[in-house]
C-alpha atoms as a PDB file:
ATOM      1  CA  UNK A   1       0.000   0.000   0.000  1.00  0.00           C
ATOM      2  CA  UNK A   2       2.714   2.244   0.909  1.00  0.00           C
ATOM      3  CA  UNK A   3       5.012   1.939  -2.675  1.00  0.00           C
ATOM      4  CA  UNK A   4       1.265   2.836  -4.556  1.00  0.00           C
ATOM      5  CA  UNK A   5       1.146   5.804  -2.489  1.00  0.00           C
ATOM      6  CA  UNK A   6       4.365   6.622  -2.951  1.00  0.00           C
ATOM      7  CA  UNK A   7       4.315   5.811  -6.899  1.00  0.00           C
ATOM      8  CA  UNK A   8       1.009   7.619  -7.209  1.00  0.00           C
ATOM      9  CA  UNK A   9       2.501  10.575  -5.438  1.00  0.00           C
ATOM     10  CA  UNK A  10       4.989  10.866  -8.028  1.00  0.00           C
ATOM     11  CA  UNK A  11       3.062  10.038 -11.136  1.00  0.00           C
ATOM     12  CA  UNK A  12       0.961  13.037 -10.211  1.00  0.00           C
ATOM     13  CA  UNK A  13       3.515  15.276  -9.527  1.00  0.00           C
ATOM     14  CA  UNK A  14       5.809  14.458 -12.812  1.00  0.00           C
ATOM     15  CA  UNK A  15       2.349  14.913 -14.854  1.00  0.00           C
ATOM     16  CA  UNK A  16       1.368  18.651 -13.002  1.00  0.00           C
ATOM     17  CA  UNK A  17       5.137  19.579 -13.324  1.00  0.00           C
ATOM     18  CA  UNK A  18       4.901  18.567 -17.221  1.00  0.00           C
ATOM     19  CA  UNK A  19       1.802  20.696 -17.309  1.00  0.00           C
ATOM     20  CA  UNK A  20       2.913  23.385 -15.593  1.00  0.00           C
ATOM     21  CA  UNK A  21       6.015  23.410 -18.158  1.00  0.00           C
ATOM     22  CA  UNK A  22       4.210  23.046 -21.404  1.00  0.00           C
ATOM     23  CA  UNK A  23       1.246  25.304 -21.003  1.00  0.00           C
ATOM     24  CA  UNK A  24       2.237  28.715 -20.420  1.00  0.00           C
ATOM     25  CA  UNK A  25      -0.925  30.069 -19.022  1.00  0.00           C
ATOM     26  CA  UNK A  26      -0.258  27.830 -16.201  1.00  0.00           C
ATOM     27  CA  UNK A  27       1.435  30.325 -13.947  1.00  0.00           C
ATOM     28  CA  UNK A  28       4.614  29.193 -12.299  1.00  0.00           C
ATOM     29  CA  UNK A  29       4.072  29.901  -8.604  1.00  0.00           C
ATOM     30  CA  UNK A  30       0.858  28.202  -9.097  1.00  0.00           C
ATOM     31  CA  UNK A  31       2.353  25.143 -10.189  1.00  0.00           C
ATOM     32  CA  UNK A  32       4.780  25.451  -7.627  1.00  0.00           C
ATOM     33  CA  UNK A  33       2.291  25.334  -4.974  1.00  0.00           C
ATOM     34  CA  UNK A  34       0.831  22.711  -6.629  1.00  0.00           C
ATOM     35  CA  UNK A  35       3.585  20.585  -6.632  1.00  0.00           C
ATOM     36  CA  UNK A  36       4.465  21.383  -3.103  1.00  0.00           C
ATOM     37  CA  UNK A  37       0.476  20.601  -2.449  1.00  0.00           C
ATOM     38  CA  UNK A  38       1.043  17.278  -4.320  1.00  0.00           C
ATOM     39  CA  UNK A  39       4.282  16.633  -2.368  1.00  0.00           C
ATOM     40  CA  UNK A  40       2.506  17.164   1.378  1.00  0.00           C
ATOM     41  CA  UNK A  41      -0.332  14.924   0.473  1.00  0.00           C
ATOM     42  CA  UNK A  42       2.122  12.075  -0.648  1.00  0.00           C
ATOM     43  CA  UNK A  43       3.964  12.595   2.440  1.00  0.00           C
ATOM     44  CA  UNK A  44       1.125  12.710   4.823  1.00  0.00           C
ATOM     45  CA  UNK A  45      -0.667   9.678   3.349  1.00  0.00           C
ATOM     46  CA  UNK A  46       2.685   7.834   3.713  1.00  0.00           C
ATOM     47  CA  UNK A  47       2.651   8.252   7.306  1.00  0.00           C
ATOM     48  CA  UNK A  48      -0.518   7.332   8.022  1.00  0.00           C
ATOM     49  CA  UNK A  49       0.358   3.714   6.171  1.00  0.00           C
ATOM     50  CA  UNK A  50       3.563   3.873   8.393  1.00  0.00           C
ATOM     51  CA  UNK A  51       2.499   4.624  11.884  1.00  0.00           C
ATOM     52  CA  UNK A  52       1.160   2.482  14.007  1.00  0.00           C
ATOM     53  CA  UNK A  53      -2.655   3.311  13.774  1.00  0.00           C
ATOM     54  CA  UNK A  54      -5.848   1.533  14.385  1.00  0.00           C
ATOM     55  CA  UNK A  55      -7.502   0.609  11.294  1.00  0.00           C
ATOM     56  CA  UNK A  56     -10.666   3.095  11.528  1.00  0.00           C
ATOM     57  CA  UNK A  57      -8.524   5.523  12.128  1.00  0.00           C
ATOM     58  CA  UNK A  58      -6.287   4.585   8.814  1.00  0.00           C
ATOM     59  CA  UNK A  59      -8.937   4.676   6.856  1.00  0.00           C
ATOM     60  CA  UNK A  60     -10.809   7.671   8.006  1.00  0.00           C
ATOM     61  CA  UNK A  61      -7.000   9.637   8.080  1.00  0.00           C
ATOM     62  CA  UNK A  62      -6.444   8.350   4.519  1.00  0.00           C
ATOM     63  CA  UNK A  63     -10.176   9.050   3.157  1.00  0.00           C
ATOM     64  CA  UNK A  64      -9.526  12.778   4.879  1.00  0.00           C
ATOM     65  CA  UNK A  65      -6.606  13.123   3.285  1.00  0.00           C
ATOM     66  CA  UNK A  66      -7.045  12.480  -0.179  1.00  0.00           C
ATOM     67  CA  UNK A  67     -10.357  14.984   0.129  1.00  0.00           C
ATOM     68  CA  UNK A  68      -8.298  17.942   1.865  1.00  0.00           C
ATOM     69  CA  UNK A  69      -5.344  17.052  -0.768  1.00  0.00           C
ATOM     70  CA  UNK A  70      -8.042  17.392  -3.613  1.00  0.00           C
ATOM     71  CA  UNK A  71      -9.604  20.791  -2.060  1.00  0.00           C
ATOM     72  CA  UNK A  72      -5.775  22.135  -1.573  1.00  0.00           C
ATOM     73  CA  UNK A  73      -4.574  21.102  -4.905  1.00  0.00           C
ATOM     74  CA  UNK A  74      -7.479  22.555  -6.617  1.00  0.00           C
ATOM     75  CA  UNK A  75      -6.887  25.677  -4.717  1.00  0.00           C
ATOM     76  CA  UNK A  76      -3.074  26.121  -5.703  1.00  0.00           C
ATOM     77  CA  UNK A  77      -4.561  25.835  -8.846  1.00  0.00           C
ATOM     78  CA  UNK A  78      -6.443  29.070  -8.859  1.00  0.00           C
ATOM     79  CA  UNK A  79      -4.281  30.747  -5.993  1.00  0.00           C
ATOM     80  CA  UNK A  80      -3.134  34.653  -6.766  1.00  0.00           C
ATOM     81  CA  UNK A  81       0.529  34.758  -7.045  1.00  0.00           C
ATOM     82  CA  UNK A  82       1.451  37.242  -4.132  1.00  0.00           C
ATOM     83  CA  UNK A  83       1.845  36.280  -0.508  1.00  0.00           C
ATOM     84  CA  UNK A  84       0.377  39.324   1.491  1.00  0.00           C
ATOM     85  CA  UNK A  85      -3.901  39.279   2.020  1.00  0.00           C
ATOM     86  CA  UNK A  86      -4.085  36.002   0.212  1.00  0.00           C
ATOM     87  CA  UNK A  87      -7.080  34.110   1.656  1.00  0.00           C
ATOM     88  CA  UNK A  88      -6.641  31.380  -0.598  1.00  0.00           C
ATOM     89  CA  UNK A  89      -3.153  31.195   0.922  1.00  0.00           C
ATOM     90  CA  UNK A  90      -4.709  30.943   4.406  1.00  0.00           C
ATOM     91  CA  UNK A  91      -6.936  27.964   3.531  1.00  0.00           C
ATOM     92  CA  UNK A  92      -4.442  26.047   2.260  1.00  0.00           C
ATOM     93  CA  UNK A  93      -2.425  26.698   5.230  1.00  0.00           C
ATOM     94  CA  UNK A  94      -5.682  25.937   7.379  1.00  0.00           C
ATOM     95  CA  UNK A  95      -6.145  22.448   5.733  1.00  0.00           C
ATOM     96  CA  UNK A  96      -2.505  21.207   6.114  1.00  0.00           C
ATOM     97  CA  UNK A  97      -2.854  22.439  10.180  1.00  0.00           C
ATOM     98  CA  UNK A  98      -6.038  20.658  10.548  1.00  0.00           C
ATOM     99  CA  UNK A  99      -4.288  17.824   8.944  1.00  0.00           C
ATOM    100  CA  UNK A 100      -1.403  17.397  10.927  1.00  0.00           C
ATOM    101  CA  UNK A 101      -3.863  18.171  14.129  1.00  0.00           C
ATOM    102  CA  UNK A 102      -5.997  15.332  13.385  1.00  0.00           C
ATOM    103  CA  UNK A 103      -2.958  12.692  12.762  1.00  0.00           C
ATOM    104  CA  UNK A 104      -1.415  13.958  16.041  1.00  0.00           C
ATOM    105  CA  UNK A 105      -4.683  13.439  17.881  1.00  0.00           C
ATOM    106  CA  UNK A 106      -5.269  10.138  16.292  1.00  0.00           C
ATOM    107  CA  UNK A 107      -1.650   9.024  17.011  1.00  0.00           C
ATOM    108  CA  UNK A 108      -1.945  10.075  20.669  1.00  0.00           C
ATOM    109  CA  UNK A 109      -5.333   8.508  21.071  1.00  0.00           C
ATOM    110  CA  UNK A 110      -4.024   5.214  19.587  1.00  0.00           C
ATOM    111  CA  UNK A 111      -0.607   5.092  21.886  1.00  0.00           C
ATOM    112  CA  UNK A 112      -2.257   5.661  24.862  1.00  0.00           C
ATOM    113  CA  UNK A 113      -4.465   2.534  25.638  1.00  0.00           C
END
C-alpha cells in the first residue's frame, strides 16, 4: 500500500510539473504550490500507512486526506501569485494544520491505551 502511495505521489507530480512546463498560461508559482500541495499529500498519506494506527482511524486519516489534498490542490490551482492578504493562501495553510492536528490526535489517542 505504501510503494502505490508513494508511486502515485509521483506520477501526479511528474504529470502537473509537465503541465505546468508546457502550457504557459499555467502560472509558475501556481504550479509550484501545486507541486508542493502534491508533495505534502504524498507525504502525509505515507505516514498514516507507516504509523502504528488503528484501522478506523487509517482509513478515516487516509479518506480525509485524499479529500483535503483534492480541495488544496485545486486551490493552488487558482491561488493569486502574491503572498500578502491572500485568503486562498490561508486555507491552504488551514487544511494542512487541521491535517497534521488530526494525525497527532489520532496518534496520541491510539498510543495511549
Amino acid at each position: 500500500m505504501k510503494n502505490i502511495i508513494f508511486i502515485a505521489g509521483l506520477i501526479l507530480l511528474g504529470f502537473n510539473t509537465l503541465i505546468g512546463l508546457i502550457i504557459s498560461v499555467y502560472p509558475t508559482f501556481n504550479f509550484l504550490m501545486t507541486d508542493l500541495s502534491i508533495i505534502i499529500s504524498t507525504v502525509l498519506l505515507y505516514v498514516v500507512g507507516s504509523i502504528k494506527l488503528d484501522d478506523g482511524y487509517k482509513i478515516g486519516l487516509s479518506w480525509l486526506f485524499l479529500f483535503t489534498g483534492v480541495i488544496r490542490t485545486l486551490c493552488c490551482i487558482v491561488l493569486p501569485d502574491y503572498i500578502e492578504n491572500n485568503i486562498v493562501l490561508l486555507i491552504i495553510v488551514g487544511f494542512l494544520f487541521f491535517e497534521l492536528l488530526c494525525t497527532s490526535i489520532c496518534y496520541i489517542t491510539t498510543n495511549k491505551s
